[in-house]
C-alpha atoms as a PDB file:
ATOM      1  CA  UNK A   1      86.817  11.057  30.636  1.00  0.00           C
ATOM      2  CA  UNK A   2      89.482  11.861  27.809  1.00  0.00           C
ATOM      3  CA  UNK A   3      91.639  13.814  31.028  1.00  0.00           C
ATOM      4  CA  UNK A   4      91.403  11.025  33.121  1.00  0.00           C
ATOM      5  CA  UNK A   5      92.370   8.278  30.587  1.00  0.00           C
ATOM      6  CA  UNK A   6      95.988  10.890  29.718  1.00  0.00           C
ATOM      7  CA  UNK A   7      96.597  11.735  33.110  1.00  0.00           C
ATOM      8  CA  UNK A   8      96.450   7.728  33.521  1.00  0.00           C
ATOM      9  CA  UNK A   9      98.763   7.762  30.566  1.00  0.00           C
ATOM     10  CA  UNK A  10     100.908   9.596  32.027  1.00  0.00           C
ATOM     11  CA  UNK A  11     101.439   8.449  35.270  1.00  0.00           C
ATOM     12  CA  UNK A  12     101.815   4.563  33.769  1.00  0.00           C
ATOM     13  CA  UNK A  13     104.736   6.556  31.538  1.00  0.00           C
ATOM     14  CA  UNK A  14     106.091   8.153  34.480  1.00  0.00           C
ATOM     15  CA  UNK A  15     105.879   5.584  36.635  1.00  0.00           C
ATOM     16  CA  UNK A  16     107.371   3.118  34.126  1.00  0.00           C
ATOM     17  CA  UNK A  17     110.924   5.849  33.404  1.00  0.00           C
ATOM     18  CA  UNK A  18     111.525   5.807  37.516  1.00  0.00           C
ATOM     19  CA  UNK A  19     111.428   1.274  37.520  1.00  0.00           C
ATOM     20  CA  UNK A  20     113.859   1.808  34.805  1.00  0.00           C
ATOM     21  CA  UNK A  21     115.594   4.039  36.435  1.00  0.00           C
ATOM     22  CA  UNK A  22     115.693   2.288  39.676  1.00  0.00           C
ATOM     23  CA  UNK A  23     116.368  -0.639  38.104  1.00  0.00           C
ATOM     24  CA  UNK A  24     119.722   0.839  36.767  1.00  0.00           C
ATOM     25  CA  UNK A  25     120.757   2.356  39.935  1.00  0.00           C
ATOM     26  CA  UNK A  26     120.469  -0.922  41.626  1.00  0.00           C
ATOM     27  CA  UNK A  27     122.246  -3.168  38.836  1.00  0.00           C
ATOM     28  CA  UNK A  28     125.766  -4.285  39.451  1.00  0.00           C
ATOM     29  CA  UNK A  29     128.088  -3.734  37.401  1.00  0.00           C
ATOM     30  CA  UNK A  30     131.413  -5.536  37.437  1.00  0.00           C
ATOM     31  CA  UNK A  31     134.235  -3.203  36.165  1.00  0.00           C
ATOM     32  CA  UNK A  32     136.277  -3.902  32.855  1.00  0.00           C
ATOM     33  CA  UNK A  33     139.421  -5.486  32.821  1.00  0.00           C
ATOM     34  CA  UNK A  34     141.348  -2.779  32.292  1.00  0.00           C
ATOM     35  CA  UNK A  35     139.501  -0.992  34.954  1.00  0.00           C
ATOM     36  CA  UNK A  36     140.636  -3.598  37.835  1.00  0.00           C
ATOM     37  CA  UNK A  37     144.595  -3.616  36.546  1.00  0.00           C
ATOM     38  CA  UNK A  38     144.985   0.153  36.423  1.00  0.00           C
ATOM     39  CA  UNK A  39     143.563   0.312  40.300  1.00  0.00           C
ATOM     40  CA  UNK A  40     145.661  -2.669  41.071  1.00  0.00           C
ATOM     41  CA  UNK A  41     148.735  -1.299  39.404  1.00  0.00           C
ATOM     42  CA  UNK A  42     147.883   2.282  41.501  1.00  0.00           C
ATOM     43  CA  UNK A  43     147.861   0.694  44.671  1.00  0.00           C
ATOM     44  CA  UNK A  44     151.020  -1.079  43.929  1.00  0.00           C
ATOM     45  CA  UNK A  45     152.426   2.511  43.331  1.00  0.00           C
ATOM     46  CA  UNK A  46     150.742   4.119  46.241  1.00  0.00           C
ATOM     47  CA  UNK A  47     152.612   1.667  48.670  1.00  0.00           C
ATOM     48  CA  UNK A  48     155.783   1.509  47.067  1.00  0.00           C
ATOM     49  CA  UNK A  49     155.287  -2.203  45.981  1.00  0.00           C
ATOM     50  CA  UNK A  50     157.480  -3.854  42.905  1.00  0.00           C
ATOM     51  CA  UNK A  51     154.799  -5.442  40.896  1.00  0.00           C
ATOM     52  CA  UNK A  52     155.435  -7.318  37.887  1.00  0.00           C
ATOM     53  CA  UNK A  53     152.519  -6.931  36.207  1.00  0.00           C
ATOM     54  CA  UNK A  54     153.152  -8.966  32.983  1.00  0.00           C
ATOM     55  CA  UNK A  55     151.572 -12.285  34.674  1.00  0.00           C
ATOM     56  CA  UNK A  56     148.420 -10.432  35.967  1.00  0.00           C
ATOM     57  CA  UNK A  57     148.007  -8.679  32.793  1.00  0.00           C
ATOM     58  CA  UNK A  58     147.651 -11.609  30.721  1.00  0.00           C
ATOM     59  CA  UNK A  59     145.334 -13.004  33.351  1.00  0.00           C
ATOM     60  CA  UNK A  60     142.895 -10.114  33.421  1.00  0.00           C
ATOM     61  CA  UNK A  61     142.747  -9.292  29.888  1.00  0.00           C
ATOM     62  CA  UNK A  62     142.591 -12.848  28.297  1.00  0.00           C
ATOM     63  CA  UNK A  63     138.914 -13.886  27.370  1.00  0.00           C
ATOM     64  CA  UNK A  64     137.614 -15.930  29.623  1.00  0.00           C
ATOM     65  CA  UNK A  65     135.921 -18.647  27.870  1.00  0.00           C
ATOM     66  CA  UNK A  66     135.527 -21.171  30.764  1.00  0.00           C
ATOM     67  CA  UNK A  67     133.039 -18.327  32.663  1.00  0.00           C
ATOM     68  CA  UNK A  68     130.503 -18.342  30.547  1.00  0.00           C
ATOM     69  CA  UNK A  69     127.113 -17.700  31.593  1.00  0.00           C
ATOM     70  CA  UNK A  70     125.029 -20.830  32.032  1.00  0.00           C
ATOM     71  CA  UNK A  71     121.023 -20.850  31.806  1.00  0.00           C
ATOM     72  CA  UNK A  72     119.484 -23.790  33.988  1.00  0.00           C
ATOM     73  CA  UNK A  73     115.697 -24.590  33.490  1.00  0.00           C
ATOM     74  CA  UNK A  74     114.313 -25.465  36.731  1.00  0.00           C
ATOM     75  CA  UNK A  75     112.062 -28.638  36.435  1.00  0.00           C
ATOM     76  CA  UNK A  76     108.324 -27.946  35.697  1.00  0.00           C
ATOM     77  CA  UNK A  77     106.236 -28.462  38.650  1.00  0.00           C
END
């Protein structure tokens, strides 16, 4: 009875590491900042463009305080 109860154990512990996982693999993510000027500023390079970038950087790397995330409560039923 003890082996069964472990090997339950186990396979709830198991079982419970691959959701995680999963769970991780299927999150998005959206890139930093920094991240999305650096790939805009190589594409700019890659086709020969002339990019001022001083407008976009401020843009991308100001905080953002209008975005913030808002939590609705749906009406109880």
């Amino acid at each position: 009875m003890m082996i069964l109860f472990l090997l339950q154990r186990s396979y709830k512990a198991q079982n419970q590491k691959e959701k995680k996982s999963l769970k991780r693999e299927l999150n998005i993510h959206v890139p930093a900042a920094y991240v999305k000027l650096n790939l805009l500023k190589e594409i700019a390079e890659e086709n020969e463009l002339d990019w001022d970038t001083t407008a976009s950087e401020t843009e991308l790397l100001k905080p953002h305080e209008d975005l913030l995330v808002c939590w609705f409560v749906s009406p109880a039923w």
